[in-house]
Protein backbone atom coordinates (compact mmCIF):
# COMPACT_ATOMS: atom_id res chain seq x y z
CA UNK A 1 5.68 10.93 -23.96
CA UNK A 2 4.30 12.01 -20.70
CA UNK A 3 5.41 11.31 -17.03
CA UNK A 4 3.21 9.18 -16.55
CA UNK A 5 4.37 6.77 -19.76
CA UNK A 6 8.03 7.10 -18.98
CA UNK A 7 9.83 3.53 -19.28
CA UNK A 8 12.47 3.59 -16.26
CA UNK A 9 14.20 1.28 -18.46
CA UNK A 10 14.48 0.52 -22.63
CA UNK A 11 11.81 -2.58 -22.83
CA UNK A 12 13.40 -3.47 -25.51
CA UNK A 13 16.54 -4.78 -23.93
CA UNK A 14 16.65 -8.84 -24.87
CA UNK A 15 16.80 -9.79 -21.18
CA UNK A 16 15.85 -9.06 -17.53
CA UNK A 17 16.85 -10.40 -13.74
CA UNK A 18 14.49 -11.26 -11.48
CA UNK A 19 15.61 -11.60 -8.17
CA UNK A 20 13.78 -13.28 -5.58
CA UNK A 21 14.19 -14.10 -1.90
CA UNK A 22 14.62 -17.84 -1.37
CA UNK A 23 11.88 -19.17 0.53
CA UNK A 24 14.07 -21.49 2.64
CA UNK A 25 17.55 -19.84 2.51
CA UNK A 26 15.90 -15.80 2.45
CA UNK A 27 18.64 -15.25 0.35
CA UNK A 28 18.47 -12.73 -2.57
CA UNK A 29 18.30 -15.17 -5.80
CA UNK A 30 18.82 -13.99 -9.23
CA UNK A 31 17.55 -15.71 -12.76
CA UNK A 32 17.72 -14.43 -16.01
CA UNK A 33 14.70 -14.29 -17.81
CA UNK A 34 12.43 -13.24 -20.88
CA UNK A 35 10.20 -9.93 -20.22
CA UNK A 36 7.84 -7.61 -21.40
CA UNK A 37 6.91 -4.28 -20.47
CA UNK A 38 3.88 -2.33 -20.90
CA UNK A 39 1.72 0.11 -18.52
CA UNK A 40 4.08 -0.09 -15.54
CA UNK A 41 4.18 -3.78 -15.67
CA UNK A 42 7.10 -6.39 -16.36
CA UNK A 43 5.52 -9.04 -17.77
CA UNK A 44 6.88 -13.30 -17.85
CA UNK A 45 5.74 -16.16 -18.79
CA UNK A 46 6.72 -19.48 -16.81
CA UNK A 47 6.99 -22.53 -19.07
CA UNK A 48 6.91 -24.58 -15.98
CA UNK A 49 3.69 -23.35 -14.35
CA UNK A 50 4.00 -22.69 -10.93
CA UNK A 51 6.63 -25.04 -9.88
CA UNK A 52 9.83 -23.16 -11.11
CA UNK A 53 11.67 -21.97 -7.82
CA UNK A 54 11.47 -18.03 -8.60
CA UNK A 55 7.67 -18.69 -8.60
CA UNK A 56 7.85 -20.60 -5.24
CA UNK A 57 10.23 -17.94 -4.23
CA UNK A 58 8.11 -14.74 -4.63
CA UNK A 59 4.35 -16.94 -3.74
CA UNK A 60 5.92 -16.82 -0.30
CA UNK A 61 7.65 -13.11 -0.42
CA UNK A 62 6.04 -11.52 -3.28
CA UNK A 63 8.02 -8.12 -3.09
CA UNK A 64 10.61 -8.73 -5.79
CA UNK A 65 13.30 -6.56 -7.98
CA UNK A 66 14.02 -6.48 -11.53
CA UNK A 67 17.30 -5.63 -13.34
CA UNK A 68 17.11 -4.11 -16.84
CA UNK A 69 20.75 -3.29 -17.88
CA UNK A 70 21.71 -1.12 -15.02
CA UNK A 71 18.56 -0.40 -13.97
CA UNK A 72 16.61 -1.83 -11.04
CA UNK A 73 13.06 -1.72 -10.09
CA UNK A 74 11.37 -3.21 -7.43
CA UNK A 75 7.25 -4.43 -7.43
CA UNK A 76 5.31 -7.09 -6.46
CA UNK A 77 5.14 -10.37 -8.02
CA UNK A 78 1.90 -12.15 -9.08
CA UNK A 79 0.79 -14.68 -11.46
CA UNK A 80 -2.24 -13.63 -13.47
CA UNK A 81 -5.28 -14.96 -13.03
CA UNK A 82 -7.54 -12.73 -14.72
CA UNK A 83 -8.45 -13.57 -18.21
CA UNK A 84 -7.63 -10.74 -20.16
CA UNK A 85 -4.53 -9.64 -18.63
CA UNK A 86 -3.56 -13.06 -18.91
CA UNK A 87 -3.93 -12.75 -22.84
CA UNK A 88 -2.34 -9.62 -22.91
CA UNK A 89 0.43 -10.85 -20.98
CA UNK A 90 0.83 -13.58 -24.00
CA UNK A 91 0.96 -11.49 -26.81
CA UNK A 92 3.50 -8.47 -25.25
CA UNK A 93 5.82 -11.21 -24.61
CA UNK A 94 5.74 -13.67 -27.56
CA UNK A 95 5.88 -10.69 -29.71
CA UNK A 96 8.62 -9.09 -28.55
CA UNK A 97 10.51 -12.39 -29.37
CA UNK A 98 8.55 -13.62 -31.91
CA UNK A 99 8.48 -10.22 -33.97
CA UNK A 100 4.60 -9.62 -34.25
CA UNK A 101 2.15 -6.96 -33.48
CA UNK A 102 1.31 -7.81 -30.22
CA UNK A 103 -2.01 -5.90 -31.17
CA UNK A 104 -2.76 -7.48 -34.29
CA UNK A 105 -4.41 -10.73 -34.77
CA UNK A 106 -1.42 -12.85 -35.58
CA UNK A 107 -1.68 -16.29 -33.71
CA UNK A 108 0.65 -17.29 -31.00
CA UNK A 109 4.12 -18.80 -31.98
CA UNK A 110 4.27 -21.66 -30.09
CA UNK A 111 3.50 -24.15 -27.28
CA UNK A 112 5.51 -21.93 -24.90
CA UNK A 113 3.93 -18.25 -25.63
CA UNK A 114 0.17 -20.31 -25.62
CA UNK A 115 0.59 -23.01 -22.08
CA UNK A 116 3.11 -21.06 -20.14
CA UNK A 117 2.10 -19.44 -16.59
CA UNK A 118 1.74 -16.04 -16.85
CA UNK A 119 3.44 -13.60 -14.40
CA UNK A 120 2.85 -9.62 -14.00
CA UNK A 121 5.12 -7.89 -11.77
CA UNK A 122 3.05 -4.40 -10.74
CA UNK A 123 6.50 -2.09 -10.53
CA UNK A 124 6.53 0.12 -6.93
């Protein structure tokens, strides 16, 4: 593995926290949460589009951290509008819960992994 593919945390771990700042209180504000991980990237889906708080949160302050075990990182928040990444961002997390090949050409799961909002957090 090279520097440059170095995990700063094991993306295997079952669960992350996101933490947001509130965009009325400004608050720090933490939620647990399903993740992926791949090229530098912490990847979520939102099974309630746009209009789940932590999404309102970081569409107004879009510098957010993440909390693997003990490990924090910090990035910027942004939900993916670009096709492809969008896909990708599909498979890496449905398979990691879902226990498929996120490169292989198994279908998506569910209504979840397929309709969610897809969320890419570029790490700092």
């Amino acid at each position: 593995m090279t520097a440059s593919e170095q995990r700063p945390f094991d993306p295997k771990t079952p669960l992350g926290y996101l933490e947001t700042i509130g965009r009325v209180s400004g608050q720090p504000r933490q939620t647990e949460i399903w993740f992926g991980y791949e090229n530098g990237m912490i990847y979520i889906l939102s099974g309630d589009g746009l209009n789940k708080d932590w999404i309102r949160n970081f569409r107004k302050t879009p510098d957010v951290r993440f909390r693997v075990g003990d490990v924090w990182v910090e990035g910027t928040a942004r939900w993916v509008e670009d096709n492809v990444l969008d896909a990708r961002v599909r498979r890496v997390v449905a398979a990691k819960y879902h226990h498929f090949d996120p490169d292989g050409d198994a279908p998506l799961p569910n209504e979840w992994s397929r309709t969610a909002t897809a969320v890419v957090i570029n790490l700092a």
